[in-house]
C-alpha atoms as a PDB file:
ATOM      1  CA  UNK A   1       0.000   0.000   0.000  1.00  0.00           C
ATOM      2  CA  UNK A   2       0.807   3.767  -0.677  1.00  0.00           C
ATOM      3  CA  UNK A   3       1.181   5.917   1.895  1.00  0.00           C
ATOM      4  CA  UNK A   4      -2.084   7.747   0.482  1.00  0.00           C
ATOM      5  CA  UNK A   5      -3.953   4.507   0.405  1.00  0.00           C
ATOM      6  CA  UNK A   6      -2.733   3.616   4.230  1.00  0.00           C
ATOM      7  CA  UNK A   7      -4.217   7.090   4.813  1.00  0.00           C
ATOM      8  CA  UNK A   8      -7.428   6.202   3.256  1.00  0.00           C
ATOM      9  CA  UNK A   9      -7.573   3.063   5.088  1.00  0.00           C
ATOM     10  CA  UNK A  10      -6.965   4.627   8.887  1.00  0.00           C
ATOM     11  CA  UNK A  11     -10.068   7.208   7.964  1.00  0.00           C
ATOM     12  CA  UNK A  12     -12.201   4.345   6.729  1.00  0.00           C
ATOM     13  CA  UNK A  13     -11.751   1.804   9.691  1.00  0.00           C
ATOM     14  CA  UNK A  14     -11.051   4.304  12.357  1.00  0.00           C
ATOM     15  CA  UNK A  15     -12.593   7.740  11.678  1.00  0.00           C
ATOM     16  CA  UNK A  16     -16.150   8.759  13.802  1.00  0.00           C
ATOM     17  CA  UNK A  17     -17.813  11.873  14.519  1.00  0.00           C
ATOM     18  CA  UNK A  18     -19.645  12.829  17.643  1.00  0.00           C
ATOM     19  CA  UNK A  19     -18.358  14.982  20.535  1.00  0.00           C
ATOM     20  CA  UNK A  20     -15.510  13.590  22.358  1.00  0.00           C
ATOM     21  CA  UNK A  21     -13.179  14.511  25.638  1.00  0.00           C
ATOM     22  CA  UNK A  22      -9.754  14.047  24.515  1.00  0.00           C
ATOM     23  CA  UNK A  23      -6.931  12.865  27.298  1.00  0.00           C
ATOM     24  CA  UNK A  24      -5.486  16.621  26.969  1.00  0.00           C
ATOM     25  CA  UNK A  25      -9.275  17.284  28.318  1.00  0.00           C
ATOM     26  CA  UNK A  26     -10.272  19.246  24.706  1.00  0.00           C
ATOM     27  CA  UNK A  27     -13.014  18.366  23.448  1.00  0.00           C
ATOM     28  CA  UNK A  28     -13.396  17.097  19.529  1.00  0.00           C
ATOM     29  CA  UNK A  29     -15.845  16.262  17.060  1.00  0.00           C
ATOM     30  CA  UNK A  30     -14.149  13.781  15.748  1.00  0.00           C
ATOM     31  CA  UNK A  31     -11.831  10.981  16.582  1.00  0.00           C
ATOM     32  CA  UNK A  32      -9.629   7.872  15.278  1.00  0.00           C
ATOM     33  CA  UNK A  33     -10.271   5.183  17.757  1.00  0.00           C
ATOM     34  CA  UNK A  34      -6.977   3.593  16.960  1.00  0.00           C
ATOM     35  CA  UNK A  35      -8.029   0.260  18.516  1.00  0.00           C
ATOM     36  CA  UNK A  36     -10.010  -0.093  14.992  1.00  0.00           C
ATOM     37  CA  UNK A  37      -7.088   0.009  12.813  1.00  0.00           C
ATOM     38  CA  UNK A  38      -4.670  -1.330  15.013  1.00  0.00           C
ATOM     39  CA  UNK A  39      -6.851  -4.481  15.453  1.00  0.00           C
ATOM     40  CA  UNK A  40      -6.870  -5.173  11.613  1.00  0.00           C
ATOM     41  CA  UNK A  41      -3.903  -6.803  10.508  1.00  0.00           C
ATOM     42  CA  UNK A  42      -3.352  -5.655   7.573  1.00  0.00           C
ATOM     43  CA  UNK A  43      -3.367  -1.940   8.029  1.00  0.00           C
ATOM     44  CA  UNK A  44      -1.420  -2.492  10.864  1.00  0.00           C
ATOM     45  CA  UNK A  45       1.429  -4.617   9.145  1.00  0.00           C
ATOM     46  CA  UNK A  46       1.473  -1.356   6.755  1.00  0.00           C
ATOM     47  CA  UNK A  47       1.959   1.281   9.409  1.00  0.00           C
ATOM     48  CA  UNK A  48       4.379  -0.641  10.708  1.00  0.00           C
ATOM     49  CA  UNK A  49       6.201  -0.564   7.052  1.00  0.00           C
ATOM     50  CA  UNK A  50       5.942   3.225   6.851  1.00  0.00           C
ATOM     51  CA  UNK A  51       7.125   3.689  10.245  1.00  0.00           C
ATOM     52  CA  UNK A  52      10.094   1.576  10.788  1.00  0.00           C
ATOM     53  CA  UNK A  53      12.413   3.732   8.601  1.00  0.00           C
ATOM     54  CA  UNK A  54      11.557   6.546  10.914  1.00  0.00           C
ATOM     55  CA  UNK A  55      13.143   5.018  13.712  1.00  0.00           C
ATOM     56  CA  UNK A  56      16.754   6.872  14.330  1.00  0.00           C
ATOM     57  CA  UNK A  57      19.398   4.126  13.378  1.00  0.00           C
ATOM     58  CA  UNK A  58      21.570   4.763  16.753  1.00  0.00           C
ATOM     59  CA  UNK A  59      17.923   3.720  18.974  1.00  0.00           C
ATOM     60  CA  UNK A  60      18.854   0.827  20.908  1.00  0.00           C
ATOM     61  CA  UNK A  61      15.066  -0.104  22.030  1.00  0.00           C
ATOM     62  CA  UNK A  62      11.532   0.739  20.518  1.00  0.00           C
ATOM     63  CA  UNK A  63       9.128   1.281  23.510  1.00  0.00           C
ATOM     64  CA  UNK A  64       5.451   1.719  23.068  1.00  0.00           C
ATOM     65  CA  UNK A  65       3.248   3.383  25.549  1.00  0.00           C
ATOM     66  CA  UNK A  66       0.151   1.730  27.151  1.00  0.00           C
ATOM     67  CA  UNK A  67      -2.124   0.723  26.063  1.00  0.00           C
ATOM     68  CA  UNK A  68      -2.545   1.993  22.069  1.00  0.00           C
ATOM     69  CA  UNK A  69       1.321   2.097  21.577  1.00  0.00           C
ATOM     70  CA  UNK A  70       1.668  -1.969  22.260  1.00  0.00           C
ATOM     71  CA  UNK A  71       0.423  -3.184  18.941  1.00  0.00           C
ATOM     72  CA  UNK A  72       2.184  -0.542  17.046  1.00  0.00           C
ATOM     73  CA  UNK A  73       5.972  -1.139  18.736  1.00  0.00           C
ATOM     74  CA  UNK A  74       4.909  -4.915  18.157  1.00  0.00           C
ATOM     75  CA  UNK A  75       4.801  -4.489  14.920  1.00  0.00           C
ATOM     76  CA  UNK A  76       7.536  -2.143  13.597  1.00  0.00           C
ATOM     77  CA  UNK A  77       9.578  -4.665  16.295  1.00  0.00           C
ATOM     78  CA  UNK A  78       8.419  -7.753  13.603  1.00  0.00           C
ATOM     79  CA  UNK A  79       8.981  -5.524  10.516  1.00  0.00           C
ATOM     80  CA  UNK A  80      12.698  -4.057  11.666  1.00  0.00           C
ATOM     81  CA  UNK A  81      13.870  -6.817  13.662  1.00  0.00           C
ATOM     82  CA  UNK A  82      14.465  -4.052  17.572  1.00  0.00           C
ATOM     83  CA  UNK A  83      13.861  -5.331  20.991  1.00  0.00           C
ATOM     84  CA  UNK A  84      11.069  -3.648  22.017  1.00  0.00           C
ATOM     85  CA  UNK A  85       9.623  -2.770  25.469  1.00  0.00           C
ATOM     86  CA  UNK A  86       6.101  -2.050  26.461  1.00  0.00           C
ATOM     87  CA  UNK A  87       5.788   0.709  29.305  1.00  0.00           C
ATOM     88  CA  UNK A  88       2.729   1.232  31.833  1.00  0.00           C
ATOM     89  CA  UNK A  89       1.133   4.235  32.675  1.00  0.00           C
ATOM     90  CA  UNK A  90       2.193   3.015  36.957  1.00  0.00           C
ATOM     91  CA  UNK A  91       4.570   0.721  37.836  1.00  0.00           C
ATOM     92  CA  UNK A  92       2.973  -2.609  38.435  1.00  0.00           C
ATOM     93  CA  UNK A  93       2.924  -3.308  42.071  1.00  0.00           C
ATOM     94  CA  UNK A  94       2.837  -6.741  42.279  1.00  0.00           C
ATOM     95  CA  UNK A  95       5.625  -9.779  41.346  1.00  0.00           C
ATOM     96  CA  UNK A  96       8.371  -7.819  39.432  1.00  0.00           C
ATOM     97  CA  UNK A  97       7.066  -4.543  39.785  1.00  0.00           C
ATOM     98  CA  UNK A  98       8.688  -2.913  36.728  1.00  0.00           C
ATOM     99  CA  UNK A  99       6.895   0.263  34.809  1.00  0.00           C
ATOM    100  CA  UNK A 100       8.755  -1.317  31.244  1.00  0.00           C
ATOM    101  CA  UNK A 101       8.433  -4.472  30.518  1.00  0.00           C
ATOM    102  CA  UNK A 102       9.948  -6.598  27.794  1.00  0.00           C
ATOM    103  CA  UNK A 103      13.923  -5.325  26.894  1.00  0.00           C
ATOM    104  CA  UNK A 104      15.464  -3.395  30.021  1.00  0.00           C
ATOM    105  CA  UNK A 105      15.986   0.335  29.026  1.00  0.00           C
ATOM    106  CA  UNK A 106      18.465   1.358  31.433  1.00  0.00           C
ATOM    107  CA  UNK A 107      21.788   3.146  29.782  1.00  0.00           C
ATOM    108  CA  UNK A 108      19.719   2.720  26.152  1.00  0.00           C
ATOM    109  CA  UNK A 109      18.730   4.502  23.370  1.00  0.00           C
ATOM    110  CA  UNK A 110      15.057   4.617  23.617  1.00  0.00           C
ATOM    111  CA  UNK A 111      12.291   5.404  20.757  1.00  0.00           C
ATOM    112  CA  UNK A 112       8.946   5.756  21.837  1.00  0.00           C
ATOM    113  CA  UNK A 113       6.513   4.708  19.596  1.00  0.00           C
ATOM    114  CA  UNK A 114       2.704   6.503  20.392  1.00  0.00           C
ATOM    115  CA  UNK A 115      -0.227   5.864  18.561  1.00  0.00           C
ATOM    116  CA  UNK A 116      -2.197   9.174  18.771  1.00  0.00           C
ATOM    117  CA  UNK A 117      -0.546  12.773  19.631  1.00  0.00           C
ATOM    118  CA  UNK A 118      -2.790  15.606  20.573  1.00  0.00           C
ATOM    119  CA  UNK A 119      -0.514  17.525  23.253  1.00  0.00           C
ATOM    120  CA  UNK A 120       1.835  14.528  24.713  1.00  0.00           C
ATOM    121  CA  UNK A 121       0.653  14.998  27.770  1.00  0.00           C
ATOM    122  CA  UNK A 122       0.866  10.843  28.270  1.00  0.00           C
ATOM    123  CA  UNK A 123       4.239  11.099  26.337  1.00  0.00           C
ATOM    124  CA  UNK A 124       5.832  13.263  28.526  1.00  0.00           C
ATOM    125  CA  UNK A 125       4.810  11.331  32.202  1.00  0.00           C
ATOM    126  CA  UNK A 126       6.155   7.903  30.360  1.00  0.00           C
ATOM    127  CA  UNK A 127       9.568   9.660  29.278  1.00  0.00           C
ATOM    128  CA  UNK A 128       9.763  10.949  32.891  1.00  0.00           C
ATOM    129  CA  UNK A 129       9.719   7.867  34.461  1.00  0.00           C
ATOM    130  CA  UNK A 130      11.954   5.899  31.513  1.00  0.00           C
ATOM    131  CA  UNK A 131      14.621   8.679  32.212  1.00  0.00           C
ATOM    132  CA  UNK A 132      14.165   8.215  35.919  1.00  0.00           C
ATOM    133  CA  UNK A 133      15.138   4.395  35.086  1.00  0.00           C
ATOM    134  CA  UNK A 134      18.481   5.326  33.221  1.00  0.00           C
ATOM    135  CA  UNK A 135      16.737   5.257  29.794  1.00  0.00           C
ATOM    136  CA  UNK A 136      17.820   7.414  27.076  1.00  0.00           C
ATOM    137  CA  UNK A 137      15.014   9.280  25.513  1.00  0.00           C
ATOM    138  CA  UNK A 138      15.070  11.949  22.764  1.00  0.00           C
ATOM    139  CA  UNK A 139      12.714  10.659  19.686  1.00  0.00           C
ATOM    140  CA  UNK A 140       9.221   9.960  19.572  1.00  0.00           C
ATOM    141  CA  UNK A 141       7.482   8.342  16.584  1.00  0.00           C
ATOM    142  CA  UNK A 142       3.534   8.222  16.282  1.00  0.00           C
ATOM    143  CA  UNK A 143       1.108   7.175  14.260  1.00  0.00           C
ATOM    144  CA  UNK A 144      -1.504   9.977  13.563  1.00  0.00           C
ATOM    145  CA  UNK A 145      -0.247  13.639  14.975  1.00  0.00           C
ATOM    146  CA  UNK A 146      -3.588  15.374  15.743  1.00  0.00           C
ATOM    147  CA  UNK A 147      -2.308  19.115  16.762  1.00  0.00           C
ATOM    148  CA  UNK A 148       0.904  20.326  15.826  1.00  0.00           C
ATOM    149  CA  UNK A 149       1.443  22.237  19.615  1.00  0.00           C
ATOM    150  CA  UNK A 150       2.623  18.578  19.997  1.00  0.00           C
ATOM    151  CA  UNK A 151       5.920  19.239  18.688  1.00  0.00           C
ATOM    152  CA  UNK A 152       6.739  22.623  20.459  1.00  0.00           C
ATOM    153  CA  UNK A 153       5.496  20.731  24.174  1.00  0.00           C
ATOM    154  CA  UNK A 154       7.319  17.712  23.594  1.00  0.00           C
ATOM    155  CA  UNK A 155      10.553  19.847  22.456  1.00  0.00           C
ATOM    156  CA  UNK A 156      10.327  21.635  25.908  1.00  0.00           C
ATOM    157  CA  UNK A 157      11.211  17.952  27.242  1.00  0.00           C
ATOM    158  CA  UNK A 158      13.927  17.866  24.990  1.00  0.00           C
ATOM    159  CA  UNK A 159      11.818  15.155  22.822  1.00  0.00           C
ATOM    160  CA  UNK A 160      11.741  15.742  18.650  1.00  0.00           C
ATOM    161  CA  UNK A 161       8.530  14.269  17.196  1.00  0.00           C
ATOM    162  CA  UNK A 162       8.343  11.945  14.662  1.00  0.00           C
ATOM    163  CA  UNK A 163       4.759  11.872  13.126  1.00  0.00           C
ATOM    164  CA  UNK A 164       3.961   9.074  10.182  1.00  0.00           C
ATOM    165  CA  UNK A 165       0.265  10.817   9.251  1.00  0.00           C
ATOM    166  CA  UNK A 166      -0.982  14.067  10.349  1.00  0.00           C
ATOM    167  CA  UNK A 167      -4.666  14.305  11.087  1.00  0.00           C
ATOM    168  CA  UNK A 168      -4.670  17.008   7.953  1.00  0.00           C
ATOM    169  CA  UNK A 169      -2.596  14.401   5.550  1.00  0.00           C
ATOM    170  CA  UNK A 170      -5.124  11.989   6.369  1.00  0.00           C
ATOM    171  CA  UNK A 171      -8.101  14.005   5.595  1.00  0.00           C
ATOM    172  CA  UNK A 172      -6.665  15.400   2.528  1.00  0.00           C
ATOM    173  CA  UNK A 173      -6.054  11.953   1.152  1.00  0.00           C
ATOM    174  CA  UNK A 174     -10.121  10.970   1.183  1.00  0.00           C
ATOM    175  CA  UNK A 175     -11.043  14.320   0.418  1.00  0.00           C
ATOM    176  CA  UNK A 176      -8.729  13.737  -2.938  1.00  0.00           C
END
């Protein structure tokens, strides 16, 4: 698939209208449930092709957020072969008690792969705690960027941003 006809195929599975609260607390009038394209297969396998490259070559570890950043570092980790870690929102507090779990981050070169960006808000709390942990964090690759604030908060945490689609690419492609 293009990177048009990926495009076309996020809208189609994932795009609904309505009024929603955003995590940031905004509210919208439309939303990409990403659990609707990350659950097909297919479109997923093809993000994970167009996002892979994107991945600085000197990262160490890809680390997806919970819970809508598991499937996607899953699946650029199948397509380009990193370890990949999968990082709560809290520390578990039971048995091993670790907030990443999967390849240990500490003294690595850490990407963090999101799904959805509005403001990073849930960006910025799981590179807090990675750093806390030794991890080195500077890159963050998402899926669909919905406001491009994102980029100017995230760079006050010393984090560039890395977006596949825009919300605005997206649209543009069905409105074509």
């Amino acid at each position: 698939m293009t990177k048009s006809e990926i495009a076309k195929k996020i809208y189609e599975l994932a795009h609904i209208t309505g009024e929603f609260k955003l995590r940031s607390g905004q509210i919208s009038n439309e939303y990409f449930d990403k659990y609707l394209f990350e659950a097909n297969p297919v479109v997923l396998k093809e993000i994970a092709k167009e996002m892979a490259p994107l991945v600085p070559k000197d990262s160490d570890i890809i680390a997806g957020l919970e819970m809508g950043g598991i499937p996607v570092v899953t699946a650029i980790s199948f397509e380009n072969g990193m370890p990949a870690a999968f990082v709560r929102k809290k520390a578990k507090e039971y048995g091993t008690c670790k907030l990443a779990e999967g390849a240990d981050v500490k003294g690595k070169k850490v990407c963090i792969i999101e799904d959805v960006v509005t403001t990073g808000g849930a960006i910025i709390d799981g590179v807090r705690e990675l750093r806390a942990r030794g991890a080195i964090v500077d890159t963050v690759i998402c899926v669909i960027l919905r406001n491009e604030k994102a980029h100017e908060i995230l760079g006050e945490h010393d984090l560039k941003l890395i977006p596949a689609f825009t919300m605005e690419y997206i649209k543009e492609q069905v409105n074509d």
